[in-house]
N, C-alpha and C. Protein backbone atom coordinates (compact mmCIF):
# COMPACT_ATOMS: atom_id res chain seq x y z
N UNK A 1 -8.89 -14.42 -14.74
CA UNK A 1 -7.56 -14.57 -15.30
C UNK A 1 -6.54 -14.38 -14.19
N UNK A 2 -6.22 -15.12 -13.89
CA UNK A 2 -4.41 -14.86 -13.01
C UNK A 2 -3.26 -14.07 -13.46
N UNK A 3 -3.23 -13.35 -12.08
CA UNK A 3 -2.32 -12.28 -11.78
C UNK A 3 -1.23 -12.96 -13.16
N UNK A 4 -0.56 -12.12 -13.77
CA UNK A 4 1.13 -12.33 -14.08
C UNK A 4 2.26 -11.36 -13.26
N UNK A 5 3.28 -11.89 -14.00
CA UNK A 5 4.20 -11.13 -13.65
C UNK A 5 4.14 -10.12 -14.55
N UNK A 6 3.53 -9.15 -13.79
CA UNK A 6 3.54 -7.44 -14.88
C UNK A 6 4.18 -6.72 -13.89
N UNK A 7 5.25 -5.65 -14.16
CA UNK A 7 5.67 -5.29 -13.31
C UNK A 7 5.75 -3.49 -13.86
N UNK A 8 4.16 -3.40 -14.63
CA UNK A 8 3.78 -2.10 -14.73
C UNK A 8 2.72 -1.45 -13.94
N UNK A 9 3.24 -0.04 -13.81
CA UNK A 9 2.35 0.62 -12.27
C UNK A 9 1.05 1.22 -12.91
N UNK A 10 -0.01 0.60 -12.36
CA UNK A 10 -1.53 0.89 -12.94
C UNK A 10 -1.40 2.49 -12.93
N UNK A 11 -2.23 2.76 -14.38
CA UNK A 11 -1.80 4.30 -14.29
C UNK A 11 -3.17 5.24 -13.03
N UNK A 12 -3.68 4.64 -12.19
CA UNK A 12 -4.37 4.82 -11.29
C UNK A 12 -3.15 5.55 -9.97
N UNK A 13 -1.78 4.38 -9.87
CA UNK A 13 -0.71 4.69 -9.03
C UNK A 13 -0.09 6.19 -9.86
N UNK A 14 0.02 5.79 -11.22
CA UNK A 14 1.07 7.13 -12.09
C UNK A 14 -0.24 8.20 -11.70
N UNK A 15 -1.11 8.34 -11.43
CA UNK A 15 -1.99 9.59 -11.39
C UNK A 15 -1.76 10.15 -10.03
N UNK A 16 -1.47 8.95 -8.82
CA UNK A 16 -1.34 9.66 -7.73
C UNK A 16 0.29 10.30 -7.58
N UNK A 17 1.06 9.40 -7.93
CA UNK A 17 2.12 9.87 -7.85
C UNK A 17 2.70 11.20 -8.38
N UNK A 18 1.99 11.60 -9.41
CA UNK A 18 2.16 12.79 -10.62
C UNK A 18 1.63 13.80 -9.31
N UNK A 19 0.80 13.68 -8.64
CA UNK A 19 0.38 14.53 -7.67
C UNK A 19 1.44 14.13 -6.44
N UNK A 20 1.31 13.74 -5.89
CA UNK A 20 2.63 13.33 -5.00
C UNK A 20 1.59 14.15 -3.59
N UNK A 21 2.57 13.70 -2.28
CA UNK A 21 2.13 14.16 -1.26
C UNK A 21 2.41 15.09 -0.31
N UNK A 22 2.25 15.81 0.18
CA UNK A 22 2.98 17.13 1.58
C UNK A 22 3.02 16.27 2.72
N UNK A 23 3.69 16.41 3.16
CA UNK A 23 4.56 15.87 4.45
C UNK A 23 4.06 17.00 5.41
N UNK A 24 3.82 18.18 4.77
CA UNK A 24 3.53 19.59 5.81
C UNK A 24 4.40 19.29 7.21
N UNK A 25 5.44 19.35 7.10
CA UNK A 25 6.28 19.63 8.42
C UNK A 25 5.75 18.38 9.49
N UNK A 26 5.30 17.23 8.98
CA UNK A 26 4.92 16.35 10.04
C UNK A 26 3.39 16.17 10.13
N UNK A 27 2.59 17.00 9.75
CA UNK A 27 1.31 16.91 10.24
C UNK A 27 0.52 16.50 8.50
N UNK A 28 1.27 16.08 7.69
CA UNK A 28 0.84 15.70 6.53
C UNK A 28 0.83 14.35 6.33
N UNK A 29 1.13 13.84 5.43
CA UNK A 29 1.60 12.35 4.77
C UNK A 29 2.79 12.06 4.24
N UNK A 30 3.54 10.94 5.42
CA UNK A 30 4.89 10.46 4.79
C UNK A 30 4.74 9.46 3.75
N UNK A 31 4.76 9.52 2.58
CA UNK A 31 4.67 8.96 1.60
C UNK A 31 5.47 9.58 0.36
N UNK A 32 6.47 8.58 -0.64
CA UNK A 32 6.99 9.06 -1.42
C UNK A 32 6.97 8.02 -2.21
N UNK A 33 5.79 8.17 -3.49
CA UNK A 33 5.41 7.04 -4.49
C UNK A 33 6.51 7.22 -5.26
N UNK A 34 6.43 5.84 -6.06
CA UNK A 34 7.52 5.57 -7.19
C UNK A 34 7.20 5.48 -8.49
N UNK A 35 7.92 5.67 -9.51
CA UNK A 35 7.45 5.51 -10.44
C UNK A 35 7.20 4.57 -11.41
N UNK A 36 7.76 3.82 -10.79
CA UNK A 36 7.34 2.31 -11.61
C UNK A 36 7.94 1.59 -9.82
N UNK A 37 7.35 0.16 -10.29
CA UNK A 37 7.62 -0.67 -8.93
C UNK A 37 8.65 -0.99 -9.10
N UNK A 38 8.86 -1.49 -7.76
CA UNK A 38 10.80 -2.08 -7.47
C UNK A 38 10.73 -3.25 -8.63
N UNK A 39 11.94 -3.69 -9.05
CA UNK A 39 12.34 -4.94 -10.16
C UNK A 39 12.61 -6.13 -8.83
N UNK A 40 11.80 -7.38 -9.55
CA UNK A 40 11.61 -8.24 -8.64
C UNK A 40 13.49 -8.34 -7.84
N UNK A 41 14.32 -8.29 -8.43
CA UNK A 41 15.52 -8.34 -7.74
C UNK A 41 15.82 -7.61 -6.60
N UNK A 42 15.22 -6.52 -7.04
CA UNK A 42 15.25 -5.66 -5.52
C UNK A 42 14.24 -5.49 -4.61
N UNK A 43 13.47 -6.42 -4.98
CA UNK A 43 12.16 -6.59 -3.75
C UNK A 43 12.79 -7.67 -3.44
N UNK A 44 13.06 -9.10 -4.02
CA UNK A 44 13.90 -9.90 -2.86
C UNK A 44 14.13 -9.64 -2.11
N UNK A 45 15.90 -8.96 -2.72
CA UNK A 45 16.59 -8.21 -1.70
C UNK A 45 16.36 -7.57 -0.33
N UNK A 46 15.24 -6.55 -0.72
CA UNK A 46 14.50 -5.75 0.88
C UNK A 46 14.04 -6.73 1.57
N UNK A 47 13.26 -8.00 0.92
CA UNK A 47 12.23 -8.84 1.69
C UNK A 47 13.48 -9.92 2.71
N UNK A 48 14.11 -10.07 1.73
CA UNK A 48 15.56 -10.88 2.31
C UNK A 48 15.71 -10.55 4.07
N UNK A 49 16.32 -8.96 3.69
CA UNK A 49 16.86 -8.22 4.76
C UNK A 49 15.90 -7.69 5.55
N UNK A 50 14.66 -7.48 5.19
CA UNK A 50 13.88 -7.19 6.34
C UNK A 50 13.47 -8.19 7.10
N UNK A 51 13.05 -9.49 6.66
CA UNK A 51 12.60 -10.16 7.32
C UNK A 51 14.09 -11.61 7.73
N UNK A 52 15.34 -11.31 7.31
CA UNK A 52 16.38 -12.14 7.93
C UNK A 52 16.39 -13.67 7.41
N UNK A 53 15.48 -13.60 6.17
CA UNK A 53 14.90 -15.34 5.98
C UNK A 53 15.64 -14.52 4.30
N UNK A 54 16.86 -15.80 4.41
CA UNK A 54 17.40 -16.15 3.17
C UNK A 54 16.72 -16.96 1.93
N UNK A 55 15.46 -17.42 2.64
CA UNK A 55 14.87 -18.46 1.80
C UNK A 55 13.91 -17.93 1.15
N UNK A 56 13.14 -16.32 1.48
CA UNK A 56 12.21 -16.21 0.62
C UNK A 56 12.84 -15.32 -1.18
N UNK A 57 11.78 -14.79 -1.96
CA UNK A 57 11.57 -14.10 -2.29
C UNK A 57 11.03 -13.17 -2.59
N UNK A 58 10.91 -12.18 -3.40
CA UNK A 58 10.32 -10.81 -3.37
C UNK A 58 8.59 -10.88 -4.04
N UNK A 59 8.52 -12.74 -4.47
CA UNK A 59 7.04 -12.66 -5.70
C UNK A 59 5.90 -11.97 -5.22
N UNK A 60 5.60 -12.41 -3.53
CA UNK A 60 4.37 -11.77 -3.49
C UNK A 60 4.20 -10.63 -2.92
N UNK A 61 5.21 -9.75 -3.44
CA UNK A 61 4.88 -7.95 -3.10
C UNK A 61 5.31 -7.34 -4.68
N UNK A 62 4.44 -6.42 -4.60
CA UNK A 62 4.88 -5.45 -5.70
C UNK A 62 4.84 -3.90 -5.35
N UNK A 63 6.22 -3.93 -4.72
CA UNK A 63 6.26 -2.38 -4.23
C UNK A 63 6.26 -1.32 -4.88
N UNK A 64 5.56 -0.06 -4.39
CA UNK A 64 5.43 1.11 -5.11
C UNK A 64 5.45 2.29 -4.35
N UNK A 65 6.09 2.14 -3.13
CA UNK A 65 6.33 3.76 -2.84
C UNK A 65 6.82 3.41 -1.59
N UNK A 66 7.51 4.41 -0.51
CA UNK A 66 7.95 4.51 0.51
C UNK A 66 8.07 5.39 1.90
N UNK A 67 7.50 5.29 2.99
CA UNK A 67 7.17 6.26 3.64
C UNK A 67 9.33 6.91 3.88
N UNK A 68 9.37 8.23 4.81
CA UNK A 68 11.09 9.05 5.05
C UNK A 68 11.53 7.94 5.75
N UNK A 69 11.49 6.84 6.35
CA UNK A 69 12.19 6.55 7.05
C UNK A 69 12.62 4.71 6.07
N UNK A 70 12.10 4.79 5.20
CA UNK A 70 12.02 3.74 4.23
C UNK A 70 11.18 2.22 4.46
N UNK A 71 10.21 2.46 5.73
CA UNK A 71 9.04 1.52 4.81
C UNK A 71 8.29 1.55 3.83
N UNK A 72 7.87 -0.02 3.03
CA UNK A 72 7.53 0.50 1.67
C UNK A 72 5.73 -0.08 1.97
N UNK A 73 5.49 0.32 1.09
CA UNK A 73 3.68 0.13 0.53
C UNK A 73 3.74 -0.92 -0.43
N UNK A 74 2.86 -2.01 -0.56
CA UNK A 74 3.33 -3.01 -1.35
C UNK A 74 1.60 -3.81 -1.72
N UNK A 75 1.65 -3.90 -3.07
CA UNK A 75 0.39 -5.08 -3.07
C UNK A 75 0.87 -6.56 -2.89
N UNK A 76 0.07 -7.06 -2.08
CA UNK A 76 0.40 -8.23 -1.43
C UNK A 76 -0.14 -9.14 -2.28
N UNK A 77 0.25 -10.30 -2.83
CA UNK A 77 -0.41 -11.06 -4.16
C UNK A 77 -0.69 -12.24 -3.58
N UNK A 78 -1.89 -12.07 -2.62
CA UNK A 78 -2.45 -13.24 -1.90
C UNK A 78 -3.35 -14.02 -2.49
N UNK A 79 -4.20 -13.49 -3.64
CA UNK A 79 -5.32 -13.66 -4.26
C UNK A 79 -4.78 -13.86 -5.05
N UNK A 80 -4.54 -15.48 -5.61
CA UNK A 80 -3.90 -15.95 -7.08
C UNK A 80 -4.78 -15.77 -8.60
N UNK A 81 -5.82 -15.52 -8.27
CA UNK A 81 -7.01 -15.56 -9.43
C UNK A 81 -7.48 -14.27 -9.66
N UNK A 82 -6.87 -13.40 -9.21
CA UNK A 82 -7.60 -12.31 -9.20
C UNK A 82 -6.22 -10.93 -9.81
N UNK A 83 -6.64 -10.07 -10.49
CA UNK A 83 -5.46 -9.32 -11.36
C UNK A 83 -5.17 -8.24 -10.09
N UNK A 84 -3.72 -7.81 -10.44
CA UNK A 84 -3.32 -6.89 -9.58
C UNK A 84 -4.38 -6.15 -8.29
N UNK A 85 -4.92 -5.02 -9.43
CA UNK A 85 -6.04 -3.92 -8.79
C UNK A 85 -6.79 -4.76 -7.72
N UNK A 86 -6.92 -6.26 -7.51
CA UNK A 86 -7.80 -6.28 -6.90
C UNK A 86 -6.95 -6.77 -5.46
N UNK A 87 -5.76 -7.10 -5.37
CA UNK A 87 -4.88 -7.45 -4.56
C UNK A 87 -5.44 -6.26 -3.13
N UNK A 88 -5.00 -6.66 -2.16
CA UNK A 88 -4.39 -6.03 -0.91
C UNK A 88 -3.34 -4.99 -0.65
N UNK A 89 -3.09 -4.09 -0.38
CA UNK A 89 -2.42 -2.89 0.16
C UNK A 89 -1.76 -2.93 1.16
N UNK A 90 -0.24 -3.22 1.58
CA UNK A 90 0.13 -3.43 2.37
C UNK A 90 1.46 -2.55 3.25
N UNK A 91 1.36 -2.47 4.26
CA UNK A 91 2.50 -1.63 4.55
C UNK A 91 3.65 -2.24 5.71
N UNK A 92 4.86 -2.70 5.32
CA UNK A 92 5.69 -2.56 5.55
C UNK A 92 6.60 -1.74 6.31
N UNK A 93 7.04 -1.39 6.90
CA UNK A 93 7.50 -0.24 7.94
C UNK A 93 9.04 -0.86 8.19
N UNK A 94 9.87 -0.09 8.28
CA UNK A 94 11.55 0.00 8.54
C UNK A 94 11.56 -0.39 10.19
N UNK A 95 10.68 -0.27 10.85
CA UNK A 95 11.27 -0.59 12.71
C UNK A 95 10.17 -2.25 12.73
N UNK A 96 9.58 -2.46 11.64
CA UNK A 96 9.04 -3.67 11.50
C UNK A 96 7.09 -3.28 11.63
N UNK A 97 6.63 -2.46 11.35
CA UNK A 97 5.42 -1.95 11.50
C UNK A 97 4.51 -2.72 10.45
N UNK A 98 3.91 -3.25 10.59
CA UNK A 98 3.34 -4.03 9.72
C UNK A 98 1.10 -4.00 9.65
N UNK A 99 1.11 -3.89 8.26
CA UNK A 99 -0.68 -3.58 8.61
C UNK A 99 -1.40 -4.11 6.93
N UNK A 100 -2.27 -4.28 6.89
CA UNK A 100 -3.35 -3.99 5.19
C UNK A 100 -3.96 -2.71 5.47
N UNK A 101 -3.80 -1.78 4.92
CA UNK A 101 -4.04 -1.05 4.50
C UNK A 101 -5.84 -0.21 3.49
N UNK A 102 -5.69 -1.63 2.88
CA UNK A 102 -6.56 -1.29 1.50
C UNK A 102 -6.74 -2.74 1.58
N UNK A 103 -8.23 -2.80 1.22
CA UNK A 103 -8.45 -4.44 0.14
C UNK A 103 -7.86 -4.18 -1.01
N UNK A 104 -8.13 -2.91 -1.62
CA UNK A 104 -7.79 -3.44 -2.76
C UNK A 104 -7.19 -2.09 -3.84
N UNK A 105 -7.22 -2.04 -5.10
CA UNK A 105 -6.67 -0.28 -5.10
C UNK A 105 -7.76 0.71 -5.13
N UNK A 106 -8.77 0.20 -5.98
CA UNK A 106 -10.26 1.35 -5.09
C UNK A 106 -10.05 1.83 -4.14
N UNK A 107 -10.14 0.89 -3.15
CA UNK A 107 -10.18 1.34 -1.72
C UNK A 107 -8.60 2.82 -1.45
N UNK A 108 -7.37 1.33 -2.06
CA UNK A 108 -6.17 2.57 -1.61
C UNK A 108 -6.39 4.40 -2.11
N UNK A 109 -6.87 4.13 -3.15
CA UNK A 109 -6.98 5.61 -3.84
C UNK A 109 -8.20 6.38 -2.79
N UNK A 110 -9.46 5.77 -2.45
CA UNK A 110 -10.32 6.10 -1.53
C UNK A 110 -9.62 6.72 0.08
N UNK A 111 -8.51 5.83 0.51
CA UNK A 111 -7.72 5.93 1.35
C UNK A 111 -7.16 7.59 1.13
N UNK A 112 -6.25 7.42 0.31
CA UNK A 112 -5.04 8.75 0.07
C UNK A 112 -5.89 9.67 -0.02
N UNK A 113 -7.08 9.86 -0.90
CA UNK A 113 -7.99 10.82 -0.91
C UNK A 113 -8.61 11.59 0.12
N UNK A 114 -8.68 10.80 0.95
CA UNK A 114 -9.18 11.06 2.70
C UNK A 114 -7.73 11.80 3.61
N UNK A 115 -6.52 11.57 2.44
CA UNK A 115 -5.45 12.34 2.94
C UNK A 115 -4.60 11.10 4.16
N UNK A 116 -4.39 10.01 3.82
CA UNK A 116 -3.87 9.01 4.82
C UNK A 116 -2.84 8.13 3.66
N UNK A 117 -1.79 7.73 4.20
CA UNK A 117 -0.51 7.20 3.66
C UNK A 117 -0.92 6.11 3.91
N UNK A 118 -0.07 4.94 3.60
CA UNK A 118 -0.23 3.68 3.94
C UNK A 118 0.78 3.71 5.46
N UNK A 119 1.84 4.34 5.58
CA UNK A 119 2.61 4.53 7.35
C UNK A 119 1.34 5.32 7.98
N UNK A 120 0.69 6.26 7.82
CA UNK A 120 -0.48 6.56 8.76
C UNK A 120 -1.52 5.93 9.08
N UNK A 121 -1.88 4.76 7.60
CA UNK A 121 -3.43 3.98 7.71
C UNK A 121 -2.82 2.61 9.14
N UNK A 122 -1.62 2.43 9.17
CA UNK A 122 -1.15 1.23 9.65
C UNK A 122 -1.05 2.40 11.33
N UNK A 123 0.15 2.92 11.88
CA UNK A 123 0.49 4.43 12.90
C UNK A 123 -0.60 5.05 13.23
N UNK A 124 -2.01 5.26 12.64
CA UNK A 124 -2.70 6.62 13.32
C UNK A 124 -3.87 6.28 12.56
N UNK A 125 -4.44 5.22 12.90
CA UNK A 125 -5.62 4.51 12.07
C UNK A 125 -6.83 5.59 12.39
N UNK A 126 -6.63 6.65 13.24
CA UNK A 126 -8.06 6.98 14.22
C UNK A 126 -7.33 8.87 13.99
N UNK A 127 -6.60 9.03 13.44
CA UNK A 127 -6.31 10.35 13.55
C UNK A 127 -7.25 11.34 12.04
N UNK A 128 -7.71 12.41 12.47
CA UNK A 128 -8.85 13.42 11.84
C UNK A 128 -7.89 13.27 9.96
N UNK A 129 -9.13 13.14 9.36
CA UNK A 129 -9.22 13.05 7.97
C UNK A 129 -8.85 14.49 7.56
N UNK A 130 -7.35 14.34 6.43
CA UNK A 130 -7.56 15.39 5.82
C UNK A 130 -7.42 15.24 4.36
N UNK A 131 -8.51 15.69 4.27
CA UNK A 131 -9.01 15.25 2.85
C UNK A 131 -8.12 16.49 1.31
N UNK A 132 -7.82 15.64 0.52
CA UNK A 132 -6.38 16.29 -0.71
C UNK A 132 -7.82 16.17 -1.82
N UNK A 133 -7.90 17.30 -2.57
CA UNK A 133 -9.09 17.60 -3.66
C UNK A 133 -8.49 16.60 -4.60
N UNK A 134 -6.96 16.73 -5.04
CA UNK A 134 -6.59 16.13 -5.87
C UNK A 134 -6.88 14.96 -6.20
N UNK A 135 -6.38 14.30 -4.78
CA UNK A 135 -6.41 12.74 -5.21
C UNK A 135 -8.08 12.08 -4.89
N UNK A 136 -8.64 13.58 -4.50
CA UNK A 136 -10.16 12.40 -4.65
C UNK A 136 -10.84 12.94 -6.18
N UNK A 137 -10.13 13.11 -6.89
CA UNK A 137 -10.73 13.41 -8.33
C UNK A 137 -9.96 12.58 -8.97
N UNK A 138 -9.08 11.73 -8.81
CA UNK A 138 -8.38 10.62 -8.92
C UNK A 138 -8.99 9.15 -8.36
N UNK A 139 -9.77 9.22 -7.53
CA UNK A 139 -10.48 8.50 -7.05
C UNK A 139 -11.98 8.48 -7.39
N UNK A 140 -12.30 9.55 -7.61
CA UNK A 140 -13.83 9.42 -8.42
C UNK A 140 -13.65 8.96 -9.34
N UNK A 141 -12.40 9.54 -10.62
CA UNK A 141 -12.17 9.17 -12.05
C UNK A 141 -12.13 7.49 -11.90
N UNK A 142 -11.60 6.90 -11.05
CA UNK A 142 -11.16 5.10 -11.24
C UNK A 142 -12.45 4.27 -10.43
N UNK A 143 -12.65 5.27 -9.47
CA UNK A 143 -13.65 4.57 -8.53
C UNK A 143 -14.92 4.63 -7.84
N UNK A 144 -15.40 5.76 -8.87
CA UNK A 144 -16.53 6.37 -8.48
C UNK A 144 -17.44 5.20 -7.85
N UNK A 145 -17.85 4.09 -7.77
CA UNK A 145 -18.29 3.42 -6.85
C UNK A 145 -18.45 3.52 -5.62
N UNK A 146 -17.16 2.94 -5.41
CA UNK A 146 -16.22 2.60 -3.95
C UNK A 146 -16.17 4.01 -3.00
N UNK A 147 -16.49 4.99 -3.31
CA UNK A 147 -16.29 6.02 -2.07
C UNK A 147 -16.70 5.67 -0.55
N UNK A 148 -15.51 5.69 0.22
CA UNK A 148 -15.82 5.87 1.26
C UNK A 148 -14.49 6.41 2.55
N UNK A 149 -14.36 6.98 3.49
CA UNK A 149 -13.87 7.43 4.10
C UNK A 149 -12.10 6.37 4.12
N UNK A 150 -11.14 6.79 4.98
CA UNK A 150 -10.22 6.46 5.08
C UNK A 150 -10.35 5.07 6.41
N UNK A 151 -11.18 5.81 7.19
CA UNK A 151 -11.82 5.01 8.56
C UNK A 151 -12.32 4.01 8.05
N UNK A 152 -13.05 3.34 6.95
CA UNK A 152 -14.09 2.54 6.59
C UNK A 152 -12.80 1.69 6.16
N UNK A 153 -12.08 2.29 4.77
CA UNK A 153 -11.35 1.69 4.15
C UNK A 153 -10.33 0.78 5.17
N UNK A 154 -9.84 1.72 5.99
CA UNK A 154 -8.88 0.71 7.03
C UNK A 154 -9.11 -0.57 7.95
N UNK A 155 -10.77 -0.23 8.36
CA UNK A 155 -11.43 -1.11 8.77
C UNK A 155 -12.25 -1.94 7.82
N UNK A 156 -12.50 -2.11 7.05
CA UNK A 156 -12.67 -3.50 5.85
C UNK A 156 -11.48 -4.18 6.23
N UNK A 157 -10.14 -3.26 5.21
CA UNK A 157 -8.74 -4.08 5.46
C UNK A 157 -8.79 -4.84 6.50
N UNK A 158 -8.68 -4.36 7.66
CA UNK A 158 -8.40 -5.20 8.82
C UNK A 158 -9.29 -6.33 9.09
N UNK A 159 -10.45 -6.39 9.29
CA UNK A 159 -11.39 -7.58 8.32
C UNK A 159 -11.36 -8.27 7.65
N UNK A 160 -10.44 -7.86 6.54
CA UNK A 160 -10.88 -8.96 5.37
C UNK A 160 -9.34 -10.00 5.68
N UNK A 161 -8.44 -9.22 5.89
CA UNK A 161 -6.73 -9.54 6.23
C UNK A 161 -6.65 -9.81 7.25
N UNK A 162 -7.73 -10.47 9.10
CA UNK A 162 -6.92 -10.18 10.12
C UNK A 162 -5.55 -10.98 10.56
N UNK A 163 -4.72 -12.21 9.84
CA UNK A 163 -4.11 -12.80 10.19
C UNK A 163 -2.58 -12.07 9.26
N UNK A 164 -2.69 -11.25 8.69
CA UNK A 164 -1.45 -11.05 7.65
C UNK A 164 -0.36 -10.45 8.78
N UNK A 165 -0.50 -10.13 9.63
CA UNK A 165 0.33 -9.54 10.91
C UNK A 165 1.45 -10.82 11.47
N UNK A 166 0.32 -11.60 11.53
CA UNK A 166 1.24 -12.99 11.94
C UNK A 166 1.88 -13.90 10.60
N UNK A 167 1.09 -13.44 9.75
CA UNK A 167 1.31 -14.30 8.33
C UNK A 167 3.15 -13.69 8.36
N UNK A 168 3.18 -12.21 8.41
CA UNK A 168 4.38 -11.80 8.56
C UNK A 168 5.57 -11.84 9.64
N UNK A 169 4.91 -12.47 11.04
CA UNK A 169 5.99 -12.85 11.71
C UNK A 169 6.40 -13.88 11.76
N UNK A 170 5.16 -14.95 11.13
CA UNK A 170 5.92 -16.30 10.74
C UNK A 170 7.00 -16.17 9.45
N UNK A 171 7.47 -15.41 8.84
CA UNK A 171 8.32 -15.71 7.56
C UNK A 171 9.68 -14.96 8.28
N UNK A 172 9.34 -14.10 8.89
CA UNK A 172 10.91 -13.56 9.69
C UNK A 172 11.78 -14.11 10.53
N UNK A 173 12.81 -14.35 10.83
CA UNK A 173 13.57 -14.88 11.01
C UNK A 173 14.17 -14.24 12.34
């Protein structure tokens, strides 16, 4: 069945967010989930101004959270046949930092669990796992499958996505 336009946050995202993340003075996770995703008007908008191209729009991201300095985390809706959850994880960055993250949200929840943001999985792909009890009981509950480290998860992404880097400097302006 093909993606729609749903612009409700899998309650997989409302479970992590309800937990939310520590920043611990820097040596934590910059991440600040949302509670429902941006309204396609204001994902334009960001996509507009971040990338300087008047011509796109906001359809194929559905943002849901934001690292302090205001890049956002976004599923990338590359996969037309396939429903949300199974989309791509993408991160966005404010100085233009750009990465996949996650194949898919298994994986992202597998990710955060290992204690890694989507600004750290993209910034510090190789820096020591610190693993949050919380969100990997959040991750067993949705994904008991899929376990696997933050390292694994980032490296699939980058595998399965390696051209989305350029996919994104071709649309900027």
């Amino acid at each position: 069945m093909p993606l729609a336009d749903d612009r409700r946050l899998p309650d997989e995202l409302t479970a992590v967010a309800a937990i939310g993340f520590d920043y611990a003075e820097g040596d934590g996770v910059d991440f600040e989930p949302f509670d429902e995703f941006l309204t396609a008007e204001d994902t334009t908008h960001w996509l507009r101004a971040w990338t300087g191209n008047t011509a796109l729009d906001g359809d194929a991201f559905r943002v849901f959270g934001q690292d302090g300095t205001g890049g956002y985390a976004a599923f990338w809706l590359v996969r037309p046949e396939h429903q949300l959850a199974d989309q791509p994880v993408v991160f966005l960055g404010s100085e233009g930092e750009t990465g996949v993250v996650a194949c898919d949200l298994p994986d992202y929840l597998w990710l955060v669990a290992d204690g890694f943001g989507p600004y750290e999985a993209v910034q510090y792909p190789d820096r020591a796992a610190r693993p949050n009890a919380e969100l990997r009981q959040i991750a067993e509950l949705y994904a008991p499958a899929r376990a696997r480290s933050a390292r694994e998860v980032i490296a699939a992404a980058q595998a399965a996505f390696p051209h989305f880097e350029d996919t994104i400097a071709g649309i900027c302006r």
